[in-house]
C-alpha atoms as a PDB file:
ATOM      1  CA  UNK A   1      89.025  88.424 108.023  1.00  0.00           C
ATOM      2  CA  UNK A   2      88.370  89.100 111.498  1.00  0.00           C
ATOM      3  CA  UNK A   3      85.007  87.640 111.089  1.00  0.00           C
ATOM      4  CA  UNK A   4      86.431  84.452 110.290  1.00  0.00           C
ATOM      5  CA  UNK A   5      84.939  84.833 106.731  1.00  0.00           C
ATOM      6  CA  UNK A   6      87.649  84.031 104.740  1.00  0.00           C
ATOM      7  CA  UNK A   7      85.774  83.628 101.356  1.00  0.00           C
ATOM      8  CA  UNK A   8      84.597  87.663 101.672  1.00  0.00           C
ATOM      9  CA  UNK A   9      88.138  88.651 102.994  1.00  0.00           C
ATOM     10  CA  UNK A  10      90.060  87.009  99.950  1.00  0.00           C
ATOM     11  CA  UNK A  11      87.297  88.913  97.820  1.00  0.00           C
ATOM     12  CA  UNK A  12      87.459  91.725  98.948  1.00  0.00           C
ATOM     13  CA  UNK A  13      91.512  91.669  98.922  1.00  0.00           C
ATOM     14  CA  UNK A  14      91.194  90.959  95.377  1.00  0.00           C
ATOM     15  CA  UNK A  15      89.356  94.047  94.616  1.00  0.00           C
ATOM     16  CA  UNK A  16      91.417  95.982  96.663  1.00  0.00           C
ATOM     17  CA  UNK A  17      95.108  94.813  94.661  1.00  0.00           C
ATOM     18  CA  UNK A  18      93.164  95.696  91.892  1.00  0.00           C
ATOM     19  CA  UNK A  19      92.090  99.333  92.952  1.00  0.00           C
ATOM     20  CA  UNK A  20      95.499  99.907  94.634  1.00  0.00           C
ATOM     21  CA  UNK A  21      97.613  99.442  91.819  1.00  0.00           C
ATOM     22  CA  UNK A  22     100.222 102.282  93.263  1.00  0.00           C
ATOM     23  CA  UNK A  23     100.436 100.227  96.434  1.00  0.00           C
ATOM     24  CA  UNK A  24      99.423 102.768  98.679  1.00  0.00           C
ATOM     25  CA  UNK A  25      98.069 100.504 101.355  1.00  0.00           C
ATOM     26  CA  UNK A  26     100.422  97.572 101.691  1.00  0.00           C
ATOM     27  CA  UNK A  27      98.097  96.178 104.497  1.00  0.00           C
ATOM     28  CA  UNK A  28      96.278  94.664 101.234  1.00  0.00           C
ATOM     29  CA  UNK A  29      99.106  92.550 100.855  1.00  0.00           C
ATOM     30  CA  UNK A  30      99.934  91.600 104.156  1.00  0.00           C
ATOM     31  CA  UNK A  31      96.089  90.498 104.660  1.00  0.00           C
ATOM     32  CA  UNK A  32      96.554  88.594 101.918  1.00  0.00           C
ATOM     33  CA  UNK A  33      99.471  86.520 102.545  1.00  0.00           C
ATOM     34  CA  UNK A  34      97.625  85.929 106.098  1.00  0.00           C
ATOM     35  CA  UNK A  35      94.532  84.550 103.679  1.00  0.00           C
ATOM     36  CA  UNK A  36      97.000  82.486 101.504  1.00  0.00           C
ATOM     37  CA  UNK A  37      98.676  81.117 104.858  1.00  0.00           C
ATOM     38  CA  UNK A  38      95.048  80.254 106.228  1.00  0.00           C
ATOM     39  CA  UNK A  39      94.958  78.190 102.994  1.00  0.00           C
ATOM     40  CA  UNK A  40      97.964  76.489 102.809  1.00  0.00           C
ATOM     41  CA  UNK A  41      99.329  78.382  99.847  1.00  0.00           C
ATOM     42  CA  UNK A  42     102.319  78.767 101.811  1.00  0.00           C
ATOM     43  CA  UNK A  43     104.239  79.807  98.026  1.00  0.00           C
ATOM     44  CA  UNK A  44     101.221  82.549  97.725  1.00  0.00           C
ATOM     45  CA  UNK A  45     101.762  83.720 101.324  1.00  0.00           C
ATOM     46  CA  UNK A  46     105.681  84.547 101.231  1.00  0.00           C
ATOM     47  CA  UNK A  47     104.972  86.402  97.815  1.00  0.00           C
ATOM     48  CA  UNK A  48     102.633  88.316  99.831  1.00  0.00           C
ATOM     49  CA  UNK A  49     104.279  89.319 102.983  1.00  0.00           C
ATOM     50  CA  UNK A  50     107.796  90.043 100.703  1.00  0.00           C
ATOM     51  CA  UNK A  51     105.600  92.423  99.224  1.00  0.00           C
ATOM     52  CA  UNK A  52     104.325  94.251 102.235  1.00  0.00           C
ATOM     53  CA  UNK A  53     107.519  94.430 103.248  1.00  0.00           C
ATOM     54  CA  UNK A  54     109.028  95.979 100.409  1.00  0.00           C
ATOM     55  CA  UNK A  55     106.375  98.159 100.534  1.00  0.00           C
ATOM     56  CA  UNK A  56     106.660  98.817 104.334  1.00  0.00           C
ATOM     57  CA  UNK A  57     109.582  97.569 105.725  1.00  0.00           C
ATOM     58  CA  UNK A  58     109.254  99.520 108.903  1.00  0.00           C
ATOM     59  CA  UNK A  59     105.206  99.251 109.004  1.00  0.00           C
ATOM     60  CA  UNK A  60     103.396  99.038 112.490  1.00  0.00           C
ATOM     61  CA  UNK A  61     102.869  95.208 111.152  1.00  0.00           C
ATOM     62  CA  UNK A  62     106.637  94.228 110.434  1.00  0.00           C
ATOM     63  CA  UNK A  63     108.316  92.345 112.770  1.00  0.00           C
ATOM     64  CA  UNK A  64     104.893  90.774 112.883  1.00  0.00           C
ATOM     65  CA  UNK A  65     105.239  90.063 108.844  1.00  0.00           C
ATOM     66  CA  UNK A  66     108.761  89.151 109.407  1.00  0.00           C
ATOM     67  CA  UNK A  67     107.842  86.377 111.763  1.00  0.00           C
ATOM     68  CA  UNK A  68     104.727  84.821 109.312  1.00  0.00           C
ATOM     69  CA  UNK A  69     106.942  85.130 106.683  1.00  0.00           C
ATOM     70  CA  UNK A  70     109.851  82.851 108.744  1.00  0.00           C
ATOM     71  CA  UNK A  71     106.975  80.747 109.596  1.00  0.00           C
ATOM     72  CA  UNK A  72     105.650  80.434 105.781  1.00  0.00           C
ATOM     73  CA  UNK A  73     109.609  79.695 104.917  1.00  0.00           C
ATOM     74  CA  UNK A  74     110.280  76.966 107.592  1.00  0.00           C
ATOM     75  CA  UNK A  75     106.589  75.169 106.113  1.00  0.00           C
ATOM     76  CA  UNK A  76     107.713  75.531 102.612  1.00  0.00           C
ATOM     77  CA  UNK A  77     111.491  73.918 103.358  1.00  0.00           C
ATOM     78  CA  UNK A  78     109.507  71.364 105.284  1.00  0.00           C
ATOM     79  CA  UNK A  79     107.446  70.490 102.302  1.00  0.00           C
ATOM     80  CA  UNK A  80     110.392  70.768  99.614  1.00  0.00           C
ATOM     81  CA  UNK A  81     112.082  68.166 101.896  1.00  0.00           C
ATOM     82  CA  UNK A  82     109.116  65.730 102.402  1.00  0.00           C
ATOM     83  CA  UNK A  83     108.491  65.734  98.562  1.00  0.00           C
ATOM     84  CA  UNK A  84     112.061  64.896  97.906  1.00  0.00           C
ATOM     85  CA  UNK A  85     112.293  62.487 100.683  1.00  0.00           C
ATOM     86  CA  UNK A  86     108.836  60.795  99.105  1.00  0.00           C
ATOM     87  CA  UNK A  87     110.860  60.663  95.144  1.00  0.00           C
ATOM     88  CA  UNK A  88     113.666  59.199  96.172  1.00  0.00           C
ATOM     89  CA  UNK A  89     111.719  55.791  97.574  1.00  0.00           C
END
């Protein structure tokens, strides 16, 4: 991830959920919902960082979580709207 490589990050995240299936590092989660943000799976993301948070609501990362997560929530509502807007013509 911090080499820009997304493609490894997401694949390595994937093994990781698998491996961790006692969530013991909630970090997996959180990188992920940064990957699925990165990717416009902005339903993916908030799945994601709800997760770390449940996991770690007072994590070194959760006010930082907190705010993706408002920003993944304020893209989705923004989509929801433009698809309804776009049915209704």
């Amino acid at each position: 991830w911090n080499l820009k490589e997304i493609d490894a990050a997401e694949k390595s995240v994937l093994q990781a959920e698998k491996l961790d299936n006692q969530h013991q590092f909630p970090d997996v989660s959180r990188l992920m919902g940064m990957i699925l943000m990165h990717r416009r799976d902005f339903s993916g993301a908030a799945q994601s960082f709800r997760l770390y948070l449940k996991l770690a609501p007072d994590g070194e990362d959760a006010d930082k979580t907190r705010a993706q997560l408002a920003q993944v929530e304020k893209l989705l509502a923004q989509s929801a709207a433009t698809a309804s807007s776009k049915q209704d013509r």
